[in-house]
C-alpha atoms as a PDB file:
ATOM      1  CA  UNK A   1      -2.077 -16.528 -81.922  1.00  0.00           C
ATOM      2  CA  UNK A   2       0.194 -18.309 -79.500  1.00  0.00           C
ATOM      3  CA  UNK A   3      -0.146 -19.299 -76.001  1.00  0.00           C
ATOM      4  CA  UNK A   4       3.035 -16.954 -75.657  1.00  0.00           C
ATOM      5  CA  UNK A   5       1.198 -13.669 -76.734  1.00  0.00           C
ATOM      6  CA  UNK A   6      -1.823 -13.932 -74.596  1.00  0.00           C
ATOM      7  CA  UNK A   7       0.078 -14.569 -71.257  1.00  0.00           C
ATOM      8  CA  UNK A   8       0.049 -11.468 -68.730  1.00  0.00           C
ATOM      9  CA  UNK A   9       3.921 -11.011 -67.538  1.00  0.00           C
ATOM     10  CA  UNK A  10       6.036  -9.467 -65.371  1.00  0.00           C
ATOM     11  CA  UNK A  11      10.167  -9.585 -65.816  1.00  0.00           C
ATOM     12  CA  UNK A  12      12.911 -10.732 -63.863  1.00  0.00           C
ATOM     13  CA  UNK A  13      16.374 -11.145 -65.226  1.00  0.00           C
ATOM     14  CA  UNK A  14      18.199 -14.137 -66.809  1.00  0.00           C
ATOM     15  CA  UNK A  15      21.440 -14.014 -67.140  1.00  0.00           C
ATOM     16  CA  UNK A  16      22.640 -15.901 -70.277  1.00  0.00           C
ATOM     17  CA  UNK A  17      26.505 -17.894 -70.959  1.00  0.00           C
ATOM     18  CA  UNK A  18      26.823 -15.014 -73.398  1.00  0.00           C
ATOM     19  CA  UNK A  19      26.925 -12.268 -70.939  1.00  0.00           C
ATOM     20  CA  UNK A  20      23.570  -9.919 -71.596  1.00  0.00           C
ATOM     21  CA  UNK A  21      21.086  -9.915 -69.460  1.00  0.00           C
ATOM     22  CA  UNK A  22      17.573 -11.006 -70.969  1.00  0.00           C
ATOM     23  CA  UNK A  23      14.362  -9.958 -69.424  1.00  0.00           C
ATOM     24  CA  UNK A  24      12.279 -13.557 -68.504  1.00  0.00           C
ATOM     25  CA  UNK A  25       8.633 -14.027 -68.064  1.00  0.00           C
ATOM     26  CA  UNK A  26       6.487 -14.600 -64.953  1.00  0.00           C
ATOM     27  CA  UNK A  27       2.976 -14.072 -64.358  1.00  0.00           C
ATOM     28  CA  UNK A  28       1.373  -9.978 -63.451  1.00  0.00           C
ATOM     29  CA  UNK A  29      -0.836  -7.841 -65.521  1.00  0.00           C
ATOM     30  CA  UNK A  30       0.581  -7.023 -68.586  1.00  0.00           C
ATOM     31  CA  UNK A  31      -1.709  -3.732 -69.468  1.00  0.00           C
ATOM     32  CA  UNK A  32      -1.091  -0.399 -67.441  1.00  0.00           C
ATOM     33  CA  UNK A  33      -3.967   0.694 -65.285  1.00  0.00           C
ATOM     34  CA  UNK A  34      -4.172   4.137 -67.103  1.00  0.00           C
ATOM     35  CA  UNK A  35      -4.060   2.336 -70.310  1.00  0.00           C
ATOM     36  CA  UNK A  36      -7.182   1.632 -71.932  1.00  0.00           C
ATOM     37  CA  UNK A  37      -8.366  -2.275 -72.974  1.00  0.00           C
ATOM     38  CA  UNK A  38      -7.506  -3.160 -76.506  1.00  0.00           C
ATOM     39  CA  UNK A  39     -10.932  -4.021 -78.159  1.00  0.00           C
ATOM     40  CA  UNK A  40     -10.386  -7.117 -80.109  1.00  0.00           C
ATOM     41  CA  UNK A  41     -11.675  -6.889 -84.084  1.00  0.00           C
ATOM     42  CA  UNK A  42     -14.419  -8.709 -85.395  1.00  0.00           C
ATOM     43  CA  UNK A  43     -14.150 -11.777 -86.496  1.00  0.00           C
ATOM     44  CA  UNK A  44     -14.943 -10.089 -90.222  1.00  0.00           C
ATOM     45  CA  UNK A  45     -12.609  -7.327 -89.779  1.00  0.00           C
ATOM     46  CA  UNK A  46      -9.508 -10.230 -89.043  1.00  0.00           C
ATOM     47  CA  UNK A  47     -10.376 -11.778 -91.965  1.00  0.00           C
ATOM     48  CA  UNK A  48     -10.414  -9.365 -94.328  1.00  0.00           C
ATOM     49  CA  UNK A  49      -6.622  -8.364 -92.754  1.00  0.00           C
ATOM     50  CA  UNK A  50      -5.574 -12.560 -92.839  1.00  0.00           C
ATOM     51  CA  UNK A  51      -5.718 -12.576 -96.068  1.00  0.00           C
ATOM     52  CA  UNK A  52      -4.651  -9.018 -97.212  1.00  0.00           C
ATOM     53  CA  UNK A  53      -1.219 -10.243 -95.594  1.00  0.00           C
ATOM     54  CA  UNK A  54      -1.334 -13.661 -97.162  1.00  0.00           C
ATOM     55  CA  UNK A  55      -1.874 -11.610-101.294  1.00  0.00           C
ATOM     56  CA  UNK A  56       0.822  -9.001 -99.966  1.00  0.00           C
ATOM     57  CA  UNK A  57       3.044 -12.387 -98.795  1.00  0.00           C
ATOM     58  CA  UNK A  58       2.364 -14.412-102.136  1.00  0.00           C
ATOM     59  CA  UNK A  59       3.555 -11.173-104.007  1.00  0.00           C
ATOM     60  CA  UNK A  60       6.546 -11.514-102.575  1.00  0.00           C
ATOM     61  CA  UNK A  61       6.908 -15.228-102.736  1.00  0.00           C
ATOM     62  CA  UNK A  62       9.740 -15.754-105.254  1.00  0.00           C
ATOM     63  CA  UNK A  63      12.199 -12.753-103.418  1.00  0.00           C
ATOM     64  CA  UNK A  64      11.314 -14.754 -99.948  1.00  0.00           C
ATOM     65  CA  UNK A  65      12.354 -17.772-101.976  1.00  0.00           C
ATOM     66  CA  UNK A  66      15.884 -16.270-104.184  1.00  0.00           C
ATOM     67  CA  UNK A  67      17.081 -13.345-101.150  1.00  0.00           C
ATOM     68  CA  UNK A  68      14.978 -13.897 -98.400  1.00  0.00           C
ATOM     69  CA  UNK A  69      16.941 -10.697 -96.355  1.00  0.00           C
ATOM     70  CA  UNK A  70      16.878  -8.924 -99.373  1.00  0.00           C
ATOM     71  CA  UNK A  71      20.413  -8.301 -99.549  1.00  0.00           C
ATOM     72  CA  UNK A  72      20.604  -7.601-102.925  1.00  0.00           C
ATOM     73  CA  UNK A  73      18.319  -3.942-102.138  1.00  0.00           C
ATOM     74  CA  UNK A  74      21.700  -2.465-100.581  1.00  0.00           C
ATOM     75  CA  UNK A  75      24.460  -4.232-102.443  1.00  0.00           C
ATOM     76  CA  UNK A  76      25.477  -1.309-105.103  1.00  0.00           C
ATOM     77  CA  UNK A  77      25.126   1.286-102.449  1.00  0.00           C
ATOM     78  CA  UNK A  78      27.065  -0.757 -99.493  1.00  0.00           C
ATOM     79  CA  UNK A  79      29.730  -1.298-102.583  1.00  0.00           C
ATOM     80  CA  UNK A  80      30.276   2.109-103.452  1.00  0.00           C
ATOM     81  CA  UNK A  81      30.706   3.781 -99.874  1.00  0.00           C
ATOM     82  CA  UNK A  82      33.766   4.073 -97.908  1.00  0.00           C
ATOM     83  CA  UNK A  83      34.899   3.786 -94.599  1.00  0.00           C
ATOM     84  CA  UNK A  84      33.790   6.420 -92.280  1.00  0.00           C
ATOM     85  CA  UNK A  85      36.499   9.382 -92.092  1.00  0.00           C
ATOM     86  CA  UNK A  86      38.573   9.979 -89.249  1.00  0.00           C
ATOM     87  CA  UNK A  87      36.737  11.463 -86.321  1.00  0.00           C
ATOM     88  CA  UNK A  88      33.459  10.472 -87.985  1.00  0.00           C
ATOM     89  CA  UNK A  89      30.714   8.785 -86.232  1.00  0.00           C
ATOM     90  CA  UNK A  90      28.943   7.300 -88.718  1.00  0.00           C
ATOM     91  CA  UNK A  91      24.933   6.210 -88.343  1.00  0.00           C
ATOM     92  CA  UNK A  92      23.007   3.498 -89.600  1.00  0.00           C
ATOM     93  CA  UNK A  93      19.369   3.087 -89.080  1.00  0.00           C
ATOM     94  CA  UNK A  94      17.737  -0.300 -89.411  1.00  0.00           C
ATOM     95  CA  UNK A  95      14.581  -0.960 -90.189  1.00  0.00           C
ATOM     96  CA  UNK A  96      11.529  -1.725 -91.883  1.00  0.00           C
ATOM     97  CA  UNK A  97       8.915   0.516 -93.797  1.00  0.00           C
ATOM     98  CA  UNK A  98       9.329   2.731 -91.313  1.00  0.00           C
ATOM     99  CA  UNK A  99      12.884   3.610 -91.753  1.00  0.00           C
ATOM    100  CA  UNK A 100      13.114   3.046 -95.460  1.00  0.00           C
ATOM    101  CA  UNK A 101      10.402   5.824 -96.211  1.00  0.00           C
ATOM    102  CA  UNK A 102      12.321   8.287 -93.616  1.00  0.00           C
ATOM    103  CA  UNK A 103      14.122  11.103 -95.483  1.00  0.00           C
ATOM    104  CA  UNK A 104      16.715  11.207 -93.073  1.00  0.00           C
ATOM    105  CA  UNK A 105      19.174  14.015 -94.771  1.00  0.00           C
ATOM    106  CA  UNK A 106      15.366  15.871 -94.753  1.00  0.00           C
ATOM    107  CA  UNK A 107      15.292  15.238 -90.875  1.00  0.00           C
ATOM    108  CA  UNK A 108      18.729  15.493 -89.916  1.00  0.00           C
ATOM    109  CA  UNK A 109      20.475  17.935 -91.726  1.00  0.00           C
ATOM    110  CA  UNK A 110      24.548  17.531 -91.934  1.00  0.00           C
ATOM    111  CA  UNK A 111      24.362  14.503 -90.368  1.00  0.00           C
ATOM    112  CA  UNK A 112      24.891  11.974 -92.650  1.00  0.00           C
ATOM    113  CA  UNK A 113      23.017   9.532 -91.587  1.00  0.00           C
ATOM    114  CA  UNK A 114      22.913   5.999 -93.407  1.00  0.00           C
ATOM    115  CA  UNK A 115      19.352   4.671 -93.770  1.00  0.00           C
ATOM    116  CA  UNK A 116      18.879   0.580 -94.279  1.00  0.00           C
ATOM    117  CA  UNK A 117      15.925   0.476 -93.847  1.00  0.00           C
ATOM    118  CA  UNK A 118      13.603  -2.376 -95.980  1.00  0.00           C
ATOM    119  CA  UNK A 119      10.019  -2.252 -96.469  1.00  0.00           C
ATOM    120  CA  UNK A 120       7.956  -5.161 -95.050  1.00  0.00           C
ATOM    121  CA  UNK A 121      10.892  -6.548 -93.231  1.00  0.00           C
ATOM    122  CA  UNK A 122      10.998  -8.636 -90.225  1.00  0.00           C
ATOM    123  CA  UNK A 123      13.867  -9.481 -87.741  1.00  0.00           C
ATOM    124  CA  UNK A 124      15.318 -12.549 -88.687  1.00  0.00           C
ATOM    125  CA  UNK A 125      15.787 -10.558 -91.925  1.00  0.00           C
ATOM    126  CA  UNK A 126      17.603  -8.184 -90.578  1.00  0.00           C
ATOM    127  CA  UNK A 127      19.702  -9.954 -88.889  1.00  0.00           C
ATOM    128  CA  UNK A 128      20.715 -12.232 -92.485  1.00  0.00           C
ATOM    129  CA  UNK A 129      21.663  -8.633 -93.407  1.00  0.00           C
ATOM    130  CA  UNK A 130      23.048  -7.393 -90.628  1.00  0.00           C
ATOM    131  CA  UNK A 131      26.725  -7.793 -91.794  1.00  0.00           C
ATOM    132  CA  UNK A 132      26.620  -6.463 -95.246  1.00  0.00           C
ATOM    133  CA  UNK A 133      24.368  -3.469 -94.178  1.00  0.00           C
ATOM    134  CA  UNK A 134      25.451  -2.530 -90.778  1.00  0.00           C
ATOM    135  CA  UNK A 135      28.839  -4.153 -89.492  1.00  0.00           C
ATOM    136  CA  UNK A 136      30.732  -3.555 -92.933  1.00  0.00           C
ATOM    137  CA  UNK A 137      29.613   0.148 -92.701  1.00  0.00           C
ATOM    138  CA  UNK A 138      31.886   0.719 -89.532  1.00  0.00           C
ATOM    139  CA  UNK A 139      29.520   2.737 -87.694  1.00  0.00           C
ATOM    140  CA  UNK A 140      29.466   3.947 -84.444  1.00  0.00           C
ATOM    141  CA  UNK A 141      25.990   3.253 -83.543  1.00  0.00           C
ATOM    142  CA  UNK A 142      23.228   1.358 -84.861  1.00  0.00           C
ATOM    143  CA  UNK A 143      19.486   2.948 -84.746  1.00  0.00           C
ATOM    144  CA  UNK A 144      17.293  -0.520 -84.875  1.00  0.00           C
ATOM    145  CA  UNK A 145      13.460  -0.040 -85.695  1.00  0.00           C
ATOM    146  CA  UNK A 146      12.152  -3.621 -85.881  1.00  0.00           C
ATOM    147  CA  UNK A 147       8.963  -6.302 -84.639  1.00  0.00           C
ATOM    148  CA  UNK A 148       5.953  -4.382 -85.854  1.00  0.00           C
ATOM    149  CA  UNK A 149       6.045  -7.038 -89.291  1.00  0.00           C
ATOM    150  CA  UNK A 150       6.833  -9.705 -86.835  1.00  0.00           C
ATOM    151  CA  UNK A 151       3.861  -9.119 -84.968  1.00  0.00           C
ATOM    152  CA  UNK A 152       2.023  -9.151 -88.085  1.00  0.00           C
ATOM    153  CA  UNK A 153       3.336 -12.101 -89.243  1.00  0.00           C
ATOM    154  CA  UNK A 154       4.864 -11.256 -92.808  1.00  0.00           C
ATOM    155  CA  UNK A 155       7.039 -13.835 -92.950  1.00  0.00           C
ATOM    156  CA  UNK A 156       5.423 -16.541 -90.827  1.00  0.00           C
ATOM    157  CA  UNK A 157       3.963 -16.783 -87.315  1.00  0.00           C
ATOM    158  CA  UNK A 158       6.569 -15.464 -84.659  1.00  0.00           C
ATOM    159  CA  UNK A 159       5.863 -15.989 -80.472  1.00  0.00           C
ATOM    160  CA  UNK A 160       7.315 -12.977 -78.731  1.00  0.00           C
ATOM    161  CA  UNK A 161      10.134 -14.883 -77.175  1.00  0.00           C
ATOM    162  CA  UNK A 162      11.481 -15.580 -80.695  1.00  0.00           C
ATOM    163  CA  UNK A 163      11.162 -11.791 -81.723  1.00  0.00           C
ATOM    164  CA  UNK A 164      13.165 -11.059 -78.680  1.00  0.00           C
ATOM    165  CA  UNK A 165      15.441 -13.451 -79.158  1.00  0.00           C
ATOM    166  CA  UNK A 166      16.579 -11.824 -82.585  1.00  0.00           C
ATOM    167  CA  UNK A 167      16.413  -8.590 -81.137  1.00  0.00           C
ATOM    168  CA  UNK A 168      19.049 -10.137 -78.664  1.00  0.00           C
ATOM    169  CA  UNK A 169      20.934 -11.512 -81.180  1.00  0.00           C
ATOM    170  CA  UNK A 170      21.339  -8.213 -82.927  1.00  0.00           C
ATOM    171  CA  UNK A 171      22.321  -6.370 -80.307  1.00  0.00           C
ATOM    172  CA  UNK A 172      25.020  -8.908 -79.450  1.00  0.00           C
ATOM    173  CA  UNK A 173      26.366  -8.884 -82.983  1.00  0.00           C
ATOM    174  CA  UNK A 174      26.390  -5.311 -83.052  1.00  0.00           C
ATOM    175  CA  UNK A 175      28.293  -5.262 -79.110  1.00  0.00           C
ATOM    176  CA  UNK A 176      31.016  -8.147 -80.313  1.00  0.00           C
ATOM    177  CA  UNK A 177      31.845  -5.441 -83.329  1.00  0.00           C
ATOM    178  CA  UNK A 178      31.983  -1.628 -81.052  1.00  0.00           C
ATOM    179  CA  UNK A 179      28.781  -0.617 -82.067  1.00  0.00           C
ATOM    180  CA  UNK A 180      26.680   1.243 -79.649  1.00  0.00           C
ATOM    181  CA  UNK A 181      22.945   0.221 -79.696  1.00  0.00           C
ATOM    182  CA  UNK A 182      19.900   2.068 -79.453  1.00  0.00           C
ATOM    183  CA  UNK A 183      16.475   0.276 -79.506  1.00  0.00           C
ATOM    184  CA  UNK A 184      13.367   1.858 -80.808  1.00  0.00           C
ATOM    185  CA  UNK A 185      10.231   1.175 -79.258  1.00  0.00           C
ATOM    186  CA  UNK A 186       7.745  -0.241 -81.905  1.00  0.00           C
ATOM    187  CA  UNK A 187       4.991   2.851 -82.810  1.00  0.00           C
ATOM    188  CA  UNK A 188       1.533   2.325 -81.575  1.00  0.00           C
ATOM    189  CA  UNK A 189      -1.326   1.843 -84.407  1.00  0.00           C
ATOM    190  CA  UNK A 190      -4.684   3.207 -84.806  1.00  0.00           C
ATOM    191  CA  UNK A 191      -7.833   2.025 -86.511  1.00  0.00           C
ATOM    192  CA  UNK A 192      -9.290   5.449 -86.907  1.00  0.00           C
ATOM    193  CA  UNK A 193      -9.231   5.364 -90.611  1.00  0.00           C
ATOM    194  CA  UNK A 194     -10.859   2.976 -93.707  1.00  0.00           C
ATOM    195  CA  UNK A 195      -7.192   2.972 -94.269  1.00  0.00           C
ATOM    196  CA  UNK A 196      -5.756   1.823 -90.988  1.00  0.00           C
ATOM    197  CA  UNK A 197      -8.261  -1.128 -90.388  1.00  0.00           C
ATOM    198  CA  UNK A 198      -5.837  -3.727 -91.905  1.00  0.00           C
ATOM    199  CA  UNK A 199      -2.865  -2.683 -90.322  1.00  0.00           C
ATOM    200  CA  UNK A 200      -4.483  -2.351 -86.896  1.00  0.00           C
ATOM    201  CA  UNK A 201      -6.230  -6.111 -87.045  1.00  0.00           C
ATOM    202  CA  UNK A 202      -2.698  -7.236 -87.969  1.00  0.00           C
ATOM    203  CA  UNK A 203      -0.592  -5.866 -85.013  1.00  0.00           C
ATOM    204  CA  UNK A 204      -2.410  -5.920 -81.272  1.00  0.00           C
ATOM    205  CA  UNK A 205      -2.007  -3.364 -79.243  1.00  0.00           C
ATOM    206  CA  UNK A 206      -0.973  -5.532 -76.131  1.00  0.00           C
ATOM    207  CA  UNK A 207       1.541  -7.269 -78.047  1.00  0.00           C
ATOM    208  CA  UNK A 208       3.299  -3.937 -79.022  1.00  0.00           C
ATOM    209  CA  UNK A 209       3.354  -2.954 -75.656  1.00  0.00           C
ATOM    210  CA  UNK A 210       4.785  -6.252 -74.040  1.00  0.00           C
ATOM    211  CA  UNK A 211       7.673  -6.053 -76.204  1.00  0.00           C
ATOM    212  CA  UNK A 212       8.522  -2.458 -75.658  1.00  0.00           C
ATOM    213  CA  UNK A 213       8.595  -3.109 -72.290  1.00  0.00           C
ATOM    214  CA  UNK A 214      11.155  -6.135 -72.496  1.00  0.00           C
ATOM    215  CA  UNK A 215      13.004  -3.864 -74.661  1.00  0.00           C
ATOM    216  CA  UNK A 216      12.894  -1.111 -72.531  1.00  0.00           C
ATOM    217  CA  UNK A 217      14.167  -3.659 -69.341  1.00  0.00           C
ATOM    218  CA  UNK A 218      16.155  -5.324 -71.905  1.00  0.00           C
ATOM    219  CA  UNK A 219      18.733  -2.200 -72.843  1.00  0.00           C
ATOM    220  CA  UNK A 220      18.762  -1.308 -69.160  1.00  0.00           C
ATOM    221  CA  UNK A 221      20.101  -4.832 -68.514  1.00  0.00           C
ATOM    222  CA  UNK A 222      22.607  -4.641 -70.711  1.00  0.00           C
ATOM    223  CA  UNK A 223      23.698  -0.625 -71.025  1.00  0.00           C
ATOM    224  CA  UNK A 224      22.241  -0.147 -74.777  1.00  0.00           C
ATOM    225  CA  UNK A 225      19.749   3.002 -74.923  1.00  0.00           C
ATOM    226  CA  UNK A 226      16.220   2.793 -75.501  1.00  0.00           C
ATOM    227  CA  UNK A 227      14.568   5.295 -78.036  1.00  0.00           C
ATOM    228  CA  UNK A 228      10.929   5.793 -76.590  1.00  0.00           C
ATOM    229  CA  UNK A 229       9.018   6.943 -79.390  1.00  0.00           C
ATOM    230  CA  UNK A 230       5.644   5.304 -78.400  1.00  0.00           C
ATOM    231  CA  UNK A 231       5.111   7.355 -75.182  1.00  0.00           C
ATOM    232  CA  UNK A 232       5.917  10.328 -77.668  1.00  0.00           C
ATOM    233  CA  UNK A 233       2.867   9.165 -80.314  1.00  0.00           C
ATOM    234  CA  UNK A 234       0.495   7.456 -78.418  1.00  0.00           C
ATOM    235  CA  UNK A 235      -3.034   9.105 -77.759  1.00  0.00           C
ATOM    236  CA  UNK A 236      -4.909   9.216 -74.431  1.00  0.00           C
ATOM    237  CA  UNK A 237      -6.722   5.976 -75.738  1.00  0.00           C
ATOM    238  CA  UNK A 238      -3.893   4.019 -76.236  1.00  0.00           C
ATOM    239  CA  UNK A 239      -2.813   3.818 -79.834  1.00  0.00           C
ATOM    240  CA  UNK A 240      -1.511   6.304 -81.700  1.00  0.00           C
ATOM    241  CA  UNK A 241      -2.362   9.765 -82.474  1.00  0.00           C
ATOM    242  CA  UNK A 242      -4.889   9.873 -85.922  1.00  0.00           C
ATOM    243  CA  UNK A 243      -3.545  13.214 -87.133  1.00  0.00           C
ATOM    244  CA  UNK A 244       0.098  11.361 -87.416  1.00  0.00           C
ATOM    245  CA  UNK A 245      -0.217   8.499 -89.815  1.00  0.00           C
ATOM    246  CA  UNK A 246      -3.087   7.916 -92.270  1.00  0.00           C
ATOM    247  CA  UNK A 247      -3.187   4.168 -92.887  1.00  0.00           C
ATOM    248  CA  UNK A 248      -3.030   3.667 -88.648  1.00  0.00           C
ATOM    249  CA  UNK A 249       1.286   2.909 -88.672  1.00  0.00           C
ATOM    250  CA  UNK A 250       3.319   4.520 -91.394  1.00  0.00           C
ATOM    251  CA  UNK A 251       4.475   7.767 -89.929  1.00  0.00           C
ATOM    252  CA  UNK A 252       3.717  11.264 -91.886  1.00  0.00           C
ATOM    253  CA  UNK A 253       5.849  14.258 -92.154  1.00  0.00           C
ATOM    254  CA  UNK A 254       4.318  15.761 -88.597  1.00  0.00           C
ATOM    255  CA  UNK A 255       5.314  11.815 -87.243  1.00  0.00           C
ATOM    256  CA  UNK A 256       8.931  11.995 -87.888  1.00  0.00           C
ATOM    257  CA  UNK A 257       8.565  15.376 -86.552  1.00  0.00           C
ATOM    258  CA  UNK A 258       8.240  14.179 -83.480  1.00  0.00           C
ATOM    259  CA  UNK A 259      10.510  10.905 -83.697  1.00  0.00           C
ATOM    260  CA  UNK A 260      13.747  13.264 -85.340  1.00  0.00           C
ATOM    261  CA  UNK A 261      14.542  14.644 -82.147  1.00  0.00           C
ATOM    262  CA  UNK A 262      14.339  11.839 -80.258  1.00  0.00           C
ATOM    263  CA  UNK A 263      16.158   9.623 -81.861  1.00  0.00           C
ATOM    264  CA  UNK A 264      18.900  12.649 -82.289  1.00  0.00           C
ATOM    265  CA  UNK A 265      19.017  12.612 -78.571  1.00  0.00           C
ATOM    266  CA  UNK A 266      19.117   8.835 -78.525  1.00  0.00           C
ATOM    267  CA  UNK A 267      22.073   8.933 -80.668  1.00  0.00           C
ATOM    268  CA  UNK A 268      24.138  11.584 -78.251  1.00  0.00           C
ATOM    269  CA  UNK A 269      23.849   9.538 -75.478  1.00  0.00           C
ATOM    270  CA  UNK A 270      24.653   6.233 -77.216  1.00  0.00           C
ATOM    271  CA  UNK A 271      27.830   8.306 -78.367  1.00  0.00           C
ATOM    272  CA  UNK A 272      28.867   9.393 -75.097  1.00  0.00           C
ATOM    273  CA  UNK A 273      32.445   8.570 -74.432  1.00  0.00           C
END
């Protein structure tokens, strides 16, 4: 883990040559008082979850190698549809596992929503794709769900400031083409289940919460919207609710749920004239 991740923080504002406004780190605590204290795995338990990520990573070795943002996964279907009718205001969520196992016609009926979401993916593979599955689309607004496989390090050690740096990057991409943003918070995880323990030692607590808060300063900064769906699925522990995802991150049917309407109302605002 990096020097970066451990730091406590507090944010003031940088403004950059490009014209967004960055949230910068200083020293304060970085847990909430109400929150309760992560509680570190065992040495045993990390482990195990090392090097279940390094056999899921050397699975995948040769599509890292040939199309490391997996562009090829959307091709056909980016191909085949066409611009966005007049008066439409089209969707497209990005994302990882996340938003590739979200039924979104199931979710949002009529809506037409345009799911890119890729399973396992990180940001700076998003953002190789970000043209070919997002700004060719000609959407209105972009739904981003993104960091939790950074944080667990699927495709190579990232420092928070570099995962916030793509998320920056994205969202200026997205700005330079009239494309409203809207930021998901990353979920919280759980370890309540034989099933979760992996995913759990892979993605700390703290660090999910530090960068939802420099997202959350972030799209005040700049005037993107933030879709909260931690506060929404987070227990009275701190991490989130069992009865919503069995393996401790992936979502069930009673998770997205809860996330539908949010992000529904997260869209209508982005889309206000």
């Amino acid at each position: 883990m990096t020097k970066s991740r451990t730091k406590e923080m507090t944010w003031s504002l940088v403004l950059l040559a490009c014209g967004t406004v960055v949230p910068a780190r200083s020293q304060a605590p970085s847990q909430a008082p109400s929150q309760a204290k992560d509680t570190p795995p065992s040495a045993d338990v990390m482990d195990v979850a090392i090097k279940a990520r390094e056999a899921w990573r050397a699975s995948r070795a040769a599509m890292l190698r040939d199309d490391f943002g997996e562009l090829a996964r959307y091709r056909d279907a980016n191909a085949q549809r066409k611009p966005p009718a007049a008066g439409e205001k089209r969707v497209v969520f990005l994302g990882d596992s996340i938003t590739d196992g979200w039924p979104l016609a199931k979710y949002f009926p009529g809506k037409n929503y345009v799911n890119r979401g890729i399973s396992g993916q990180t940001t700076p593979q998003m953002l190789i794709r970000f043209r070919e599955d997002v700004i060719n689309l000609q959407p209105a607004a972009v739904v981003i769900l993104a960091g939790t496989n950074d944080i667990a390090g699927n495709t190579g050690p990232m420092s928070l400031e570099e995962i916030e740096a793509n998320y920056t990057t994205l969202a200026e991409l997205a700005k330079a083409h009239g494309i409203s943003v809207v930021f998901s918070s990353i979920l919280p995880v759980h370890n309540y289940t034989e099933k979760s323990t992996n995913m759990y030692a892979q993605r700390p607590m703290g660090e999910i919460r530090e960068l939802n808060r420099w997202l959350q300063q972030y799209c005040k900064a700049n005037g993107f919207t933030y879709l909260d769906y931690f506060s929404a699925t987070v227990d009275g522990a701190g991490f989130l609710k069992k009865e919503l995802a069995e393996d401790g991150l992936h979502p069930n049917e009673q998770g997205y749920g809860i996330m539908a309407p949010l992000a529904q109302a997260a869209i209508d605002k982005a889309l206000l004239p």
